[in-house]
C-alpha atoms as a PDB file:
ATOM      1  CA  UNK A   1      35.461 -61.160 147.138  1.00  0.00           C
ATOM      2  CA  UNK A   2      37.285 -59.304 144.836  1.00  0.00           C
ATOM      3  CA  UNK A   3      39.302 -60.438 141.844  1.00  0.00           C
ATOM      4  CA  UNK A   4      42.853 -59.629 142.026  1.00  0.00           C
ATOM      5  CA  UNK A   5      45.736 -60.720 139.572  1.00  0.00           C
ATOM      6  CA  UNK A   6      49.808 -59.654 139.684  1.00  0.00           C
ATOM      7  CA  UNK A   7      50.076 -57.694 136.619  1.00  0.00           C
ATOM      8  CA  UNK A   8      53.196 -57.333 134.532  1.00  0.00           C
ATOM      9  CA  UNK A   9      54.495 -53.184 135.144  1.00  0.00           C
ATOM     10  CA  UNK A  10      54.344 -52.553 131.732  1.00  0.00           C
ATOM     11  CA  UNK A  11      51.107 -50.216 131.349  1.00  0.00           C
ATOM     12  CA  UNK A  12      50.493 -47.153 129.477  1.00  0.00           C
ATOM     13  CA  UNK A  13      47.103 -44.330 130.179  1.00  0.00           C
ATOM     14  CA  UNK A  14      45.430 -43.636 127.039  1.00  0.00           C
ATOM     15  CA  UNK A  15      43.469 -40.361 126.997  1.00  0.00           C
ATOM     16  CA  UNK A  16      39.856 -40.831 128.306  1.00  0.00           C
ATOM     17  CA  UNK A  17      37.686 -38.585 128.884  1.00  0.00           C
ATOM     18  CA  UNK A  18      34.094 -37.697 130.094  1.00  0.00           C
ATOM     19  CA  UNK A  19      31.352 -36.035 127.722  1.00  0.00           C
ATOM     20  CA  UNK A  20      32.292 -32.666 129.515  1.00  0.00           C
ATOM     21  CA  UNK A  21      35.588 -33.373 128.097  1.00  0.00           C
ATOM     22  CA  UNK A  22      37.588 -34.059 131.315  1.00  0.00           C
ATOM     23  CA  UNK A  23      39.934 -36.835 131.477  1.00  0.00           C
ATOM     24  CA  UNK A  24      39.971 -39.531 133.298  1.00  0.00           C
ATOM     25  CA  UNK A  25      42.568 -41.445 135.327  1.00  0.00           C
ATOM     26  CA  UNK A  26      42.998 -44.567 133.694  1.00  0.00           C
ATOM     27  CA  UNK A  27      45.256 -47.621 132.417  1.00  0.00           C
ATOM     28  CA  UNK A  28      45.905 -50.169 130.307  1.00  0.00           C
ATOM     29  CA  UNK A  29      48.115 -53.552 131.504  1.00  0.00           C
ATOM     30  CA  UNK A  30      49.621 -54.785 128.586  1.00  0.00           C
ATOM     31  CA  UNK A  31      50.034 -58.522 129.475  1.00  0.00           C
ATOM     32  CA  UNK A  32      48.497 -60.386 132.480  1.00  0.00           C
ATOM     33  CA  UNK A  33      50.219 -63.065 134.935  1.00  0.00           C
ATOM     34  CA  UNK A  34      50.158 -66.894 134.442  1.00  0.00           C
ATOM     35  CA  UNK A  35      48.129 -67.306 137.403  1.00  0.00           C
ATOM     36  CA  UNK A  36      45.046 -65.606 135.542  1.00  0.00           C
ATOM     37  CA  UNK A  37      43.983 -69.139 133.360  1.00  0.00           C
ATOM     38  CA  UNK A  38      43.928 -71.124 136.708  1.00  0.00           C
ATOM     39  CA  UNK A  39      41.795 -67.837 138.493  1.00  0.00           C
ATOM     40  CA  UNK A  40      39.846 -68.087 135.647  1.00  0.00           C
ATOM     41  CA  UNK A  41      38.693 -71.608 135.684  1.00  0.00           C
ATOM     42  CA  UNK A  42      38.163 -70.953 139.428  1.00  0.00           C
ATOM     43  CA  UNK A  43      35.585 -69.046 139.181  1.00  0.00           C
ATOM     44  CA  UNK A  44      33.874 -70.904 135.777  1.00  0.00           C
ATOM     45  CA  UNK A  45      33.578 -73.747 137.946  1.00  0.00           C
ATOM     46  CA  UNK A  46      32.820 -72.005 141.432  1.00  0.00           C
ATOM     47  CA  UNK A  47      29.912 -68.950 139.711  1.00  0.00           C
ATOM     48  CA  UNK A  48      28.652 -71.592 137.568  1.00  0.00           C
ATOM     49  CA  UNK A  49      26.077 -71.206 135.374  1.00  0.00           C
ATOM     50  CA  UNK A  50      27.883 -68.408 133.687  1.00  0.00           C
ATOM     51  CA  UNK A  51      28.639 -67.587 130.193  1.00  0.00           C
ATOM     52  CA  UNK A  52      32.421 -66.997 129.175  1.00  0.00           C
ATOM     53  CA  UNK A  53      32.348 -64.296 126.388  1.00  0.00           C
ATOM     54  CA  UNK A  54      36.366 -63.729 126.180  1.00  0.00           C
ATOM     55  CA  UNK A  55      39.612 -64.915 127.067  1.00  0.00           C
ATOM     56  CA  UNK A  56      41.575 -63.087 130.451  1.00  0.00           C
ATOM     57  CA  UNK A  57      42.593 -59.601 129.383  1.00  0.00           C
ATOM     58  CA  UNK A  58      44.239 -56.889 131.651  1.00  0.00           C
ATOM     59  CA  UNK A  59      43.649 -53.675 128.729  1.00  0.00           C
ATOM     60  CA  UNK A  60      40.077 -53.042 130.215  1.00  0.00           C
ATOM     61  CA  UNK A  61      38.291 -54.119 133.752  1.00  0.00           C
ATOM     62  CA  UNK A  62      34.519 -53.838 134.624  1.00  0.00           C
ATOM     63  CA  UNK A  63      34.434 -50.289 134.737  1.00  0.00           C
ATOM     64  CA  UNK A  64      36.258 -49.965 131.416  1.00  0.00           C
ATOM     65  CA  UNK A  65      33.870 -52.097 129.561  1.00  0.00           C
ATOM     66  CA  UNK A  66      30.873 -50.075 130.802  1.00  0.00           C
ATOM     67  CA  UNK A  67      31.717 -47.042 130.493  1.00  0.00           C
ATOM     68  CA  UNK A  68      34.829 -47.190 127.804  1.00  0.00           C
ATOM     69  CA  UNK A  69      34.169 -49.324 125.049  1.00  0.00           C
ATOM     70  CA  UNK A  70      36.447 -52.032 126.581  1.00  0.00           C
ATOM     71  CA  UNK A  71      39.279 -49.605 126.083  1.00  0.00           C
ATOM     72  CA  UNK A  72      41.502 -48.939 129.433  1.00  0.00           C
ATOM     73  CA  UNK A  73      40.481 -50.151 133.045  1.00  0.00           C
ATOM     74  CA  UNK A  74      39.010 -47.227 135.114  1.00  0.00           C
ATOM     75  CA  UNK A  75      40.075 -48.476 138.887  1.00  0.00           C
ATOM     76  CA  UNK A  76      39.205 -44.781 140.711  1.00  0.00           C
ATOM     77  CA  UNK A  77      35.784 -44.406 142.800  1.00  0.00           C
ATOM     78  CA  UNK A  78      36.470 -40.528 142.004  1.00  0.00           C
ATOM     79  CA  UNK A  79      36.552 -41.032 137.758  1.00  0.00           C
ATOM     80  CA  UNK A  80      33.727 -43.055 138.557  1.00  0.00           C
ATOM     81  CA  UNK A  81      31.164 -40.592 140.247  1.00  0.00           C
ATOM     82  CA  UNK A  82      32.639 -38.242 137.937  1.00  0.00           C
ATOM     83  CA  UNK A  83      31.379 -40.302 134.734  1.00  0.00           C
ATOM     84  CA  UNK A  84      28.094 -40.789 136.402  1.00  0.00           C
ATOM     85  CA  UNK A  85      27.737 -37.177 136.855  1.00  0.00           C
ATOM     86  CA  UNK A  86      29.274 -35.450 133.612  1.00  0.00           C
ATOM     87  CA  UNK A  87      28.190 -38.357 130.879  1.00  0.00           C
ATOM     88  CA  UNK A  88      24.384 -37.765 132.476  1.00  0.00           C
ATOM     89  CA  UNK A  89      23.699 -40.971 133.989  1.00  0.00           C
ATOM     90  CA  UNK A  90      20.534 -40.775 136.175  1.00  0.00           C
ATOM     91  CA  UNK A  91      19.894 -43.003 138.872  1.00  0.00           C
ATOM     92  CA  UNK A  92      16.953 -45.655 138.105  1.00  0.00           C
ATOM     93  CA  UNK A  93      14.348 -47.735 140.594  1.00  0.00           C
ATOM     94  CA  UNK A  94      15.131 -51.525 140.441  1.00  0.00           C
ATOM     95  CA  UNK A  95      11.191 -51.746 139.271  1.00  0.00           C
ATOM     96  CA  UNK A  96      12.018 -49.595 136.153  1.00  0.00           C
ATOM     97  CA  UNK A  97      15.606 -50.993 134.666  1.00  0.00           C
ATOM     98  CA  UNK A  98      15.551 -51.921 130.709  1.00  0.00           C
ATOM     99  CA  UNK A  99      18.481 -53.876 129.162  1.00  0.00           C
ATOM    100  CA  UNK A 100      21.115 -51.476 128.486  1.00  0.00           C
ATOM    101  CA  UNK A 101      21.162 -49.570 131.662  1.00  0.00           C
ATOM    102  CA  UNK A 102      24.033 -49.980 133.816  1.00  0.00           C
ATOM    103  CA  UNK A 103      24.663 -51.843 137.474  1.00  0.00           C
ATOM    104  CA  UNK A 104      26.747 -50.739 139.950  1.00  0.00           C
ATOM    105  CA  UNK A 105      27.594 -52.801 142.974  1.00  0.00           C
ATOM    106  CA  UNK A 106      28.585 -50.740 145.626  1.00  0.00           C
ATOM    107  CA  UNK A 107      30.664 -51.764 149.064  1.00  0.00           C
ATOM    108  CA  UNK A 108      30.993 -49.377 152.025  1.00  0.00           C
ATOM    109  CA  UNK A 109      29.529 -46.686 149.142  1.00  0.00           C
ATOM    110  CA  UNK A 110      32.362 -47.303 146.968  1.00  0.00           C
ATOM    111  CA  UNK A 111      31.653 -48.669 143.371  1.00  0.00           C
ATOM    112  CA  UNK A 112      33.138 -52.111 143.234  1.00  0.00           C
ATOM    113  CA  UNK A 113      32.150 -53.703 140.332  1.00  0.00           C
ATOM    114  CA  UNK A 114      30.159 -52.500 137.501  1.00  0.00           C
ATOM    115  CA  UNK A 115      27.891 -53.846 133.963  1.00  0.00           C
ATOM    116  CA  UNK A 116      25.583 -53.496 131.250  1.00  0.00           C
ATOM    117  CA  UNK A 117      21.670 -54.991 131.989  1.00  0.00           C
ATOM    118  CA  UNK A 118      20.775 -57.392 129.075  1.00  0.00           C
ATOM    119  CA  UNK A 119      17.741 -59.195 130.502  1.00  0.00           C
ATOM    120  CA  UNK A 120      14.333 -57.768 132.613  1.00  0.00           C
ATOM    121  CA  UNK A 121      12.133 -60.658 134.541  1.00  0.00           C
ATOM    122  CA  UNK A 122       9.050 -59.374 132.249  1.00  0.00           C
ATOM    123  CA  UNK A 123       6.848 -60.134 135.609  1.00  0.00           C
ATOM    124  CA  UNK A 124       8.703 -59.508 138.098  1.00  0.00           C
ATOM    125  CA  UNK A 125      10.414 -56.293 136.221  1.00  0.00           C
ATOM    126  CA  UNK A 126      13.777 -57.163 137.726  1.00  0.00           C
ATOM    127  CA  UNK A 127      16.538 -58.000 136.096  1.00  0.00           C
ATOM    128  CA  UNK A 128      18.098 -61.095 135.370  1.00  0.00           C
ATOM    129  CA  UNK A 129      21.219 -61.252 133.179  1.00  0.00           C
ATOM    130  CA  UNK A 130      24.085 -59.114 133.374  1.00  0.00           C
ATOM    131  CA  UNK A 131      27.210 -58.767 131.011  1.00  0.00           C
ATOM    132  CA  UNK A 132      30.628 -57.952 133.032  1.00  0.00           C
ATOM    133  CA  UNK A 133      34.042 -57.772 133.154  1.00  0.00           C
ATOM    134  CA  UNK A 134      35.413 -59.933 136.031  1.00  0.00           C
ATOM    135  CA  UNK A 135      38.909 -57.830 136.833  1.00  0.00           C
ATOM    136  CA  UNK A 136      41.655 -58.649 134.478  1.00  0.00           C
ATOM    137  CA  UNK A 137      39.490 -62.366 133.553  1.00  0.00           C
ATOM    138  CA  UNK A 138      36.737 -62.767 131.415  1.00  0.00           C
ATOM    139  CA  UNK A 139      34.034 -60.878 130.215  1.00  0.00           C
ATOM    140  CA  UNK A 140      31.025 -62.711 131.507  1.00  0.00           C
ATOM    141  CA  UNK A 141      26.876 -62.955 131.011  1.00  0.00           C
ATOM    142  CA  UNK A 142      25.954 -63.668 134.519  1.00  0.00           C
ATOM    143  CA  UNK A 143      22.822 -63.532 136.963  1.00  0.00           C
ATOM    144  CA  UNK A 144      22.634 -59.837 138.511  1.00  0.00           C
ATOM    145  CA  UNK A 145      23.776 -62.021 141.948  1.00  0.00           C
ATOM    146  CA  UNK A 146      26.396 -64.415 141.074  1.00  0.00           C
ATOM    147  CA  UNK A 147      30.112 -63.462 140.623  1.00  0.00           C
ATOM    148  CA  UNK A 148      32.689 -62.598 142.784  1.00  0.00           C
ATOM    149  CA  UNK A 149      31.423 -58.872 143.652  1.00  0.00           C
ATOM    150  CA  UNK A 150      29.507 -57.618 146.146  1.00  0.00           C
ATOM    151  CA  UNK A 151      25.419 -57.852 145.900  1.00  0.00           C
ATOM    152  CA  UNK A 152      24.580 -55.510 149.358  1.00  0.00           C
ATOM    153  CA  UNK A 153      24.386 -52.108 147.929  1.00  0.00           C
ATOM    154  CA  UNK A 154      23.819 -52.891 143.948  1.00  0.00           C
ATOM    155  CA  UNK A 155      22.284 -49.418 141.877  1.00  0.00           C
ATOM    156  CA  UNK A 156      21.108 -48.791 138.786  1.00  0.00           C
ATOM    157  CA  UNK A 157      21.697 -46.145 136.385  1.00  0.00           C
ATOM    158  CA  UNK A 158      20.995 -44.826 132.321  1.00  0.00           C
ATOM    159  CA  UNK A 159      22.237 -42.579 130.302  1.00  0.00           C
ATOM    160  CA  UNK A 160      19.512 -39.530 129.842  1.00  0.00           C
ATOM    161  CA  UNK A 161      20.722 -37.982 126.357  1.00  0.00           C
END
C-alpha cells in the first residue's frame, strides 16, 4: 500500500546528480495538501510502534532521503538503478548488512520504497530498525517489516568507495 498525497503544482527540479556527474530527474513540492496531518496520524496509529522523526514534508520522499541528503524526491525506477550503478552501490546478503547500508523494497522489480539500516539483530545478523521517509509524511525509525511498503522483494545495498 502505497502512500499517496494531492500535492499543490507548485514544484521546482533542483540539479542532482550521480557521482559520474549525470543528473537526475527529480523534484521538489513546495507545500503539501491538508489531508497529509490526518494520513499521517493514520498510519502512527495503524504501523504502530514507530518512531516519528519529522513533521509531513513534500521537498524530499524515501528515495530522496537515501540517496539525496533529504534534498528533492527522486520518484523514477530509471534515476534509481542509475544511482545504484554510477554512485557504486554493491548489492549485499541479508546475513552481512551493517547499519548504514541501504534497503530497497522492491514490487514487480520496481524499487518502491527505500532507507538507511540503523540496527543489526547481533544473533540473528538481520536487521531490525530502519529510518525512512514515508512519501510526502514523516520521516520514520521503523522495523525493516512494518510501514506501508511492500516487504516481498526487499534488497540490500552499500556504498563500495
Amino acid at each position: 500500500m502505497a502512500i499517496n498525497l494531492i500535492v499543490e503544482a507548485r514544484t521546482r527540479s533542483p540539479t542532482t546528480q550521480t557521482r559520474m556527474c549525470n543528473d537526475i530527474d527529480n523534484c521538489q513540492s513546495i507545500t503539501i495538501a491538508a489531508m497529509a496531518a490526518a494520513t499521517a496520524r493514520y498510519c502512527v496509529d495503524r504501523y504502530r510502534p514507530i518512531h516519528v522523526r519529522t513533521d509531513p514534508s513534500a521537498i524530499y520522499n524515501c528515495h530522496g532521503l537515501t540517496f539525496a541528503s533529504r534534498r528533492t524526491c527522486i520518484s523514477d525506477d530509471k534515476s534509481i538503478s542509475q544511482i545504484l550503478r554510477e554512485d557504486d552501490y554493491v548489492p549485499v546478503q541479508q546475513s552481512d548488512v551493517l547499519p548504514g547500508d541501504i534497503v530497497i523494497y522492491y514490487e514487480r522489480g520496481y524499487p518502491e520504497h527505500s532507507g538507511i539500516i540503523l540496527t543489526i539483530d547481533q544473533k540473528m545478523h538481520i536487521p531490525v530498525l530502519v529510518c525512512s521517509k514515508w512519501g510526502y509524511l514523516f520521516e520514520a525509525v521503523h522495523h525493516l517489516t512494518l510501514g506501508p511498503f511492500p516487504i516481498e522483494d526487499i534488497r540490500y545495498y552499500r556504498v563500495t568507495r
